[in-house]
Protein backbone atom coordinates (compact mmCIF):
# COMPACT_ATOMS: atom_id res chain seq x y z
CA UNK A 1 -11.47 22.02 -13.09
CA UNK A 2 -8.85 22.32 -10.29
CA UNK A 3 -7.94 18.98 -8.37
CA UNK A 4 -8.93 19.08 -4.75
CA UNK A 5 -5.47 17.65 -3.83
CA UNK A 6 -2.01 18.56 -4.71
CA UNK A 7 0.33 15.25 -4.37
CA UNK A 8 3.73 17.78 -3.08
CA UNK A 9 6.65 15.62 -4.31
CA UNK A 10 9.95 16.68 -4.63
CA UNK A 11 13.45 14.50 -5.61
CA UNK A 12 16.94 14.39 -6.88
CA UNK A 13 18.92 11.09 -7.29
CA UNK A 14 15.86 8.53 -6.52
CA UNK A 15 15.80 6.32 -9.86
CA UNK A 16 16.10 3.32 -7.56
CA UNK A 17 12.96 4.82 -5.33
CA UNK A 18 10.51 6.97 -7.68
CA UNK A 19 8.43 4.44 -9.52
CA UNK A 20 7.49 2.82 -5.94
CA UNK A 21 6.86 6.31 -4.91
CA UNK A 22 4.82 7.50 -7.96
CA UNK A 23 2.83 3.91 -8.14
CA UNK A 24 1.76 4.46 -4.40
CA UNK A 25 0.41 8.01 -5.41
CA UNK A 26 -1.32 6.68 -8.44
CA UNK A 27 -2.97 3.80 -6.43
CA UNK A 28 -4.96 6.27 -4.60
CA UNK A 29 -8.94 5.10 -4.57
CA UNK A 30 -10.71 8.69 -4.54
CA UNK A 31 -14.17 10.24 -4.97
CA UNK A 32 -12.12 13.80 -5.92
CA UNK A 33 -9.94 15.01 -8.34
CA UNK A 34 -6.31 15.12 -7.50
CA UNK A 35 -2.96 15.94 -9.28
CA UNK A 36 0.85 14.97 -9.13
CA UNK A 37 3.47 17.97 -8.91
CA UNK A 38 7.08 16.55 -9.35
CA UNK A 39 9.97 18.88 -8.41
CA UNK A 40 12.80 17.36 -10.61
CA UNK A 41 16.16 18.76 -9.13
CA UNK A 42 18.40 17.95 -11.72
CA UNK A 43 19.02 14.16 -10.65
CA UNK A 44 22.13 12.69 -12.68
CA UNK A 45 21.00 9.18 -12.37
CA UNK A 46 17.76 8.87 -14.63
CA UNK A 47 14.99 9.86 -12.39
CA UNK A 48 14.10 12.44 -14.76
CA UNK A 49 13.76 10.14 -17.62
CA UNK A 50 11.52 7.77 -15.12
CA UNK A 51 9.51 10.85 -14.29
CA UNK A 52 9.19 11.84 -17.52
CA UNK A 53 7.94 8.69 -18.55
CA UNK A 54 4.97 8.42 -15.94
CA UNK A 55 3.94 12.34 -17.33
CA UNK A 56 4.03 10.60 -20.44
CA UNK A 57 1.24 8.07 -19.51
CA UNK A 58 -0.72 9.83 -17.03
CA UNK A 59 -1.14 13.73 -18.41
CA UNK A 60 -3.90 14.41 -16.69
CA UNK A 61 -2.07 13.61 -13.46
CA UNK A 62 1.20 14.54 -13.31
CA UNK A 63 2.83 18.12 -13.78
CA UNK A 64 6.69 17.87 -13.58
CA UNK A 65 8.51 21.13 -12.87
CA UNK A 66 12.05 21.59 -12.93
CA UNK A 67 15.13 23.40 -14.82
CA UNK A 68 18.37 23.37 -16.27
CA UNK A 69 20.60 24.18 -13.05
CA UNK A 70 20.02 22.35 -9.58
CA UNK A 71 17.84 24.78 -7.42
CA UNK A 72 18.56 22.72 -3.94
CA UNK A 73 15.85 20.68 -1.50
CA UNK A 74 14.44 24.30 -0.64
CA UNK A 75 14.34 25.95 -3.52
CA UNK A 76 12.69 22.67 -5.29
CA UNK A 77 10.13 22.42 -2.36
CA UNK A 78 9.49 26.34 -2.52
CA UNK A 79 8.39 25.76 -6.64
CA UNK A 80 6.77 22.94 -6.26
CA UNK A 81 5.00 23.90 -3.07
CA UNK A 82 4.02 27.43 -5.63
CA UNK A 83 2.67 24.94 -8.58
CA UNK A 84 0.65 23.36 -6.28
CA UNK A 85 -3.15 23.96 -7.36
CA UNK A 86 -5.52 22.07 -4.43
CA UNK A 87 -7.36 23.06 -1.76
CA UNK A 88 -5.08 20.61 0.18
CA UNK A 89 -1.61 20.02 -0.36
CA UNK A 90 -0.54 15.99 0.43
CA UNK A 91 3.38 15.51 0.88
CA UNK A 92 5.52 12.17 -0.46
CA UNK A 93 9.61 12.51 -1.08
CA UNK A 94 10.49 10.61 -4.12
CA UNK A 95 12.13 8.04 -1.68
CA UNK A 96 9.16 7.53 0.01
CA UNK A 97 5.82 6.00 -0.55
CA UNK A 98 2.31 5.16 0.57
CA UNK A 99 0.84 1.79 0.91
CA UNK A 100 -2.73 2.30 1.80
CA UNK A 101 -4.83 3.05 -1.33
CA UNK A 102 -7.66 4.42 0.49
CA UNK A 103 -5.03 6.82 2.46
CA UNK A 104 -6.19 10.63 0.84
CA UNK A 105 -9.69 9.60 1.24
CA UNK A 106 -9.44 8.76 4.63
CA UNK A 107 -7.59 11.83 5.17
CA UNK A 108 -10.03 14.12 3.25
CA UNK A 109 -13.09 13.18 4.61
CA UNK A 110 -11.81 14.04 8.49
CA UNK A 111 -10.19 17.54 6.86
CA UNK A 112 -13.48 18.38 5.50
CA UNK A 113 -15.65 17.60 7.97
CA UNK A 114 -13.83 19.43 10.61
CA UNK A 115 -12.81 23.00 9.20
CA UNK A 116 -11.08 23.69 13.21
CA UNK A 117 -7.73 21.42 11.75
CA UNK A 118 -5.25 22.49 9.42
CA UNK A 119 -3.32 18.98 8.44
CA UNK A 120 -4.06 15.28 9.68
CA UNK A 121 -1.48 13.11 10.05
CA UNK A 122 -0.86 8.68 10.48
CA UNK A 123 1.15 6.29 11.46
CA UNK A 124 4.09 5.10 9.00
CA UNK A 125 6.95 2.39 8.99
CA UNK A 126 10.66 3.23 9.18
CA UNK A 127 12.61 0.91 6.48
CA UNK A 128 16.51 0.83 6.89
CA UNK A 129 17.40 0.34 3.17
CA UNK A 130 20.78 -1.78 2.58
CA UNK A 131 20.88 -2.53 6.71
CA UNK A 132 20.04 -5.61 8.53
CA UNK A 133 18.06 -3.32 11.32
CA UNK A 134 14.27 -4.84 11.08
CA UNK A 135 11.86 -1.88 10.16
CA UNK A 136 9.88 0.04 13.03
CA UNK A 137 6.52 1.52 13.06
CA UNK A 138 6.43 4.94 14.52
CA UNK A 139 3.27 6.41 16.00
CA UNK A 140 2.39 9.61 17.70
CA UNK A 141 -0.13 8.06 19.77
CA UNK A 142 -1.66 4.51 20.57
CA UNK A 143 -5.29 5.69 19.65
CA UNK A 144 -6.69 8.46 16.84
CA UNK A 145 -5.41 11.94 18.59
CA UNK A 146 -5.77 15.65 18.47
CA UNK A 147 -2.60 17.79 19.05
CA UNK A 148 -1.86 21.40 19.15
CA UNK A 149 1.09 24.39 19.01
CA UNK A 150 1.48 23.53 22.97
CA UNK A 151 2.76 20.04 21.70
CA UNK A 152 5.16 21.55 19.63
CA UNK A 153 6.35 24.15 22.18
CA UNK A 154 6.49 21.55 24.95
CA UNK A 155 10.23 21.40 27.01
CA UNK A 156 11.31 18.17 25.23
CA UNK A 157 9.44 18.76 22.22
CA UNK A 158 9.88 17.88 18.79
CA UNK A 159 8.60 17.44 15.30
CA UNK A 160 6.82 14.40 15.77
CA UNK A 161 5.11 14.21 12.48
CA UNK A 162 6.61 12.08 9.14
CA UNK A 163 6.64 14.32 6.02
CA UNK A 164 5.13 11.08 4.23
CA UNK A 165 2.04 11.17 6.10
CA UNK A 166 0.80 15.14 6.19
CA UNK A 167 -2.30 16.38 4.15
CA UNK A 168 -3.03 19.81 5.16
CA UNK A 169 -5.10 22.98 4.24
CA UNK A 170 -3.07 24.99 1.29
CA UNK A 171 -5.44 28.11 2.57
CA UNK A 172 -3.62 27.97 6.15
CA UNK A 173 -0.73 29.39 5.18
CA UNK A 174 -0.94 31.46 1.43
CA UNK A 175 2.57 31.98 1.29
CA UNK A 176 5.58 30.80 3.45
CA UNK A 177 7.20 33.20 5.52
CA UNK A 178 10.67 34.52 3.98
CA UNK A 179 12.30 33.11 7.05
CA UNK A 180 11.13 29.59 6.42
CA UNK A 181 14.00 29.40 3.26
CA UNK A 182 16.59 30.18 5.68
CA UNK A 183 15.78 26.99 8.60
CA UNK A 184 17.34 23.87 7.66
CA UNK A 185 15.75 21.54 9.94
CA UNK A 186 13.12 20.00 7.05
CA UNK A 187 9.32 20.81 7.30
CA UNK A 188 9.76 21.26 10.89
CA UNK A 189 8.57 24.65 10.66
CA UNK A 190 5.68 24.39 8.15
CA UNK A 191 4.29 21.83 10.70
CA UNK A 192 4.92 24.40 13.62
CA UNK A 193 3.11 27.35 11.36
CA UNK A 194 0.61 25.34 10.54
CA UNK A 195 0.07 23.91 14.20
CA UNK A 196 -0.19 27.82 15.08
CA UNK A 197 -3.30 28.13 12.87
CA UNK A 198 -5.45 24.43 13.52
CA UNK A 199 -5.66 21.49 15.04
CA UNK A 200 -3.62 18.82 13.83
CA UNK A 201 -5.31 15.23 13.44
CA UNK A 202 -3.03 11.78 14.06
CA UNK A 203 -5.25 8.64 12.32
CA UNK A 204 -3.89 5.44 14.15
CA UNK A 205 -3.60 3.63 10.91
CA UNK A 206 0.01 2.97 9.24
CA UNK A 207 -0.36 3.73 5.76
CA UNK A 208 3.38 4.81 4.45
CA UNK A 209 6.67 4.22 4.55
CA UNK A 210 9.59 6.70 5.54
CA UNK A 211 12.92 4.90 3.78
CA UNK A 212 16.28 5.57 5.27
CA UNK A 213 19.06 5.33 2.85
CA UNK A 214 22.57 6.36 2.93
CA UNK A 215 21.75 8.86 -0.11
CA UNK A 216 19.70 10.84 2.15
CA UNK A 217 20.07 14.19 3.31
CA UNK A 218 19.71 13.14 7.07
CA UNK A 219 21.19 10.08 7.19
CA UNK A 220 24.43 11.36 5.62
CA UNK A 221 24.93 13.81 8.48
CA UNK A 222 23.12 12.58 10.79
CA UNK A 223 26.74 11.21 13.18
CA UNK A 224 28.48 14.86 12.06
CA UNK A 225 29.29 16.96 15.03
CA UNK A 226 29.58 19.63 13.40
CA UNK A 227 25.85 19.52 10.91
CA UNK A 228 24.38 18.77 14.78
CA UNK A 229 25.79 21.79 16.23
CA UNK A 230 24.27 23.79 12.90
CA UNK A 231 20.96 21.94 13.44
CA UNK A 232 20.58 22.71 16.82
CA UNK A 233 21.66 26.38 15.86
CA UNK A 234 18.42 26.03 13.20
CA UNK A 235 16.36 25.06 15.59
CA UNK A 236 16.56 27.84 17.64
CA UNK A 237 16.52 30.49 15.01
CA UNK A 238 12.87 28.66 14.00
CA UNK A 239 11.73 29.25 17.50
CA UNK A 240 13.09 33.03 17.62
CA UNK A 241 11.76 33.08 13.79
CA UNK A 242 8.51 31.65 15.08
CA UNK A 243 8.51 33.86 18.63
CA UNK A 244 8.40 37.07 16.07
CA UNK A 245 5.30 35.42 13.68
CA UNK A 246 3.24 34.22 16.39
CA UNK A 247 3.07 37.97 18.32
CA UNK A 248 5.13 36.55 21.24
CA UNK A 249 2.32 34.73 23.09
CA UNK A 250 4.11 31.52 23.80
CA UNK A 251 7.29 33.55 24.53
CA UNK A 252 7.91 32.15 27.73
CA UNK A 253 7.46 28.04 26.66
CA UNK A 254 10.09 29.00 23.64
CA UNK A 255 12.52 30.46 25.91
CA UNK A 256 12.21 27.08 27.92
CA UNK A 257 12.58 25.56 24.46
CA UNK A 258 15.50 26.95 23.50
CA UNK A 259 17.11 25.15 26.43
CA UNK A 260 16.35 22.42 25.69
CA UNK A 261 17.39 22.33 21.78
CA UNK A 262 21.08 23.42 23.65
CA UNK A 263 20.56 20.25 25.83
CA UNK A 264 19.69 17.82 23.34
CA UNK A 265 22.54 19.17 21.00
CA UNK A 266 24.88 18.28 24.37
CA UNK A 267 23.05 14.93 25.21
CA UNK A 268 23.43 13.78 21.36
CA UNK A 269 27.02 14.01 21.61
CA UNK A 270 27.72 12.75 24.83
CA UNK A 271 28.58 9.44 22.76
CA UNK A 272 31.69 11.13 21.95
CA UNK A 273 32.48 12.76 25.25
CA UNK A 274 35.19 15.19 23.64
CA UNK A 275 32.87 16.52 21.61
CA UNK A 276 29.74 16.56 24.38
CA UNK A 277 32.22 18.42 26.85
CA UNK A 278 32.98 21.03 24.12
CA UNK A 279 29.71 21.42 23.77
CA UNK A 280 28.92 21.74 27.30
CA UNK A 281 31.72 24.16 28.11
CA UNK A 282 30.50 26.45 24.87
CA UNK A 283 26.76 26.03 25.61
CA UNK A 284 26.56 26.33 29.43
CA UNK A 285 25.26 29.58 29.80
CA UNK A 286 22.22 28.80 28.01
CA UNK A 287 21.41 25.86 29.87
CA UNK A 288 18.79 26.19 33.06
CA UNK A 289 20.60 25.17 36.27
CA UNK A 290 18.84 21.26 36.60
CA UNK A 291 20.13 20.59 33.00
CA UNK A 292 23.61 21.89 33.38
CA UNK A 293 24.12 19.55 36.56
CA UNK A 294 22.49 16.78 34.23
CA UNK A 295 24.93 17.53 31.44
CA UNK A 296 27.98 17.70 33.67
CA UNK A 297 27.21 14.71 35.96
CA UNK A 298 26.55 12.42 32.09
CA UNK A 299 29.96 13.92 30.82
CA UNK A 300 32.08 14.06 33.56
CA UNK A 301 30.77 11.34 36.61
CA UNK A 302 29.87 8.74 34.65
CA UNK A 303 32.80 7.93 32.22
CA UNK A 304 35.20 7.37 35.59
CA UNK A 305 32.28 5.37 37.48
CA UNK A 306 32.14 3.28 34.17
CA UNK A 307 35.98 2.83 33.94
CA UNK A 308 35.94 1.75 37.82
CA UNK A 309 32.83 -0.92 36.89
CA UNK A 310 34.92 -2.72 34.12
CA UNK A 311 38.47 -2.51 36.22
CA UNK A 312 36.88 -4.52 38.72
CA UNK A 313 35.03 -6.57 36.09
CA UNK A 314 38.34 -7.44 34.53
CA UNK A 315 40.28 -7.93 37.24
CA UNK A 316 37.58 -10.53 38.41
């Protein structure tokens, strides 16, 4: 008998993470069958072994799929995502976990009561691992919410959803589109495909925890000019990617989009105002009018208003 839900994990290098990550999985209080699927990528530092172990115990649980070669995060998500047996797929990186044991019910019973949504979604907590930085909660919304494509396509818009946190409807999407392999900006765009065909459900409730790490894809680039310039580059082949898939109905919000993803790339660097005005100088034809002034007054106005401010404030 085929679980109803498929537990999508994938990891490489989390031996100090996995067991928290696997115990929060195994926790789960539910009135329906569901199953583990480990992507093992090869890890060097015995998360295999720990892995192993918990197949060991719990058979009827846990599948564990990997190989003799490292694949990579996509190609590991890709298998794993193709092992996957449910009628719903659930989502938890090895160096996350969940902390409500009652969280895949909850999210169950609102998927299958209300056929119009393809994934629900909750609040989660943010934990800085090795930093002083207290943790933060992030929500989508102050209150249970619907939201649709429109939210996605919006100006300033962004993937607003923690991978930690998604259930959603394998049926939705029966294979990913070739294109998706080639975007390197995460499960952004399963979220957007999926957005395209259902509703997507927020539940007010935190009930996981995203960990930041210094091991972790993001947070290792995350201050490199140069991975920003590629991500914004990403982001905008999703959108064209997306533009083609969807039949070019929300054409005109993703050209405003696109904009924007040149803007934010400009706006991130500004902190290094080198690197923003390179940016600027190489980007400013696809920029709207409003945001190029923006841009330009940030980069080039306020640096000599600022050195003015602490001349006089030194000079007393």
């Amino acid at each position: 008998m085929n679980p109803l839900v498929s537990v999508h994990t994938i990891t490489y290098n989390h031996a100090p993470f996995i067991r928290q990550c696997i115990e929060g999985i195994l926790m789960q209080k539910a009135s329906f069958l569901f199953e583990l699927v480990i992507g093992e990528d090869c890890s060097t530092d015995g998360t295999r072994e720990i892995i192993l172990e918990y197949a060991r115990k719990y058979p009827e649980i846990i599948r564990v799929i990997t190989s003799e070669s490292n694949v990579g995060i996509k190609g590991n998500a890709k298998r794993t995502f193709l092992a996957c047996q449910g009628k719903y797929i659930a989502i938890c990186e090895g160096d996350d976990y969940w902390t409500d044991p009652n969280k895949l019910q909850k999210q169950i019973d609102f998927l299958e009561n209300h056929p119009d949504y393809s994934l629900c979604c909750h609040a989660s907590k943010i934990v800085f691992e090795g930093e002083e930085r207290q943790t933060e909660i992030v929500r989508m919304a102050d209150t249970d919410k619907t939201f649709t494509v429109d939210d996605f396509l919006a100006p300033m818009g962004k993937n607003f959803i923690r991978t930690e946190t998604v259930v959603f409807k394998r049926a939705v999407i029966h294979e990913l589109p070739e294109w998706y392999q080639d975007i390197i900006v995460g499960d952004y765009p399963l979220f957007l495909l999926l957005a395209f065909h259902g509703n997507i459900r927020y539940i007010d409730q935190v009930m996981s925890v995203y960990r930041k790490h210094g091991g972790g894809a993001w947070t290792s680039n995350i201050n490199d000019a140069e991975f920003q310039e590629k991500y914004c580059l990403s982001i905008v082949e999703m959108y064209q990617r997306f533009d083609e898939y969807s039949d070019y109905i929300y054409h005109d919000k993703i050209q405003k989009r696109f904009a924007y993803s040149y803007y934010a790339l400009i706006e991130n660097s500004s902190r290094n105002e080198a690197q923003g005005r390179k940016y600027l100088w190489k980007y400013r034809n696809k920029l709207p009018y409003h945001l190029l002034i923006r841009s330009f007054s940030r980069l080039y106005l306020k640096p000599p208003l600022r050195w003015i401010r602490d001349y006089i404030s030194a000079r007393g």
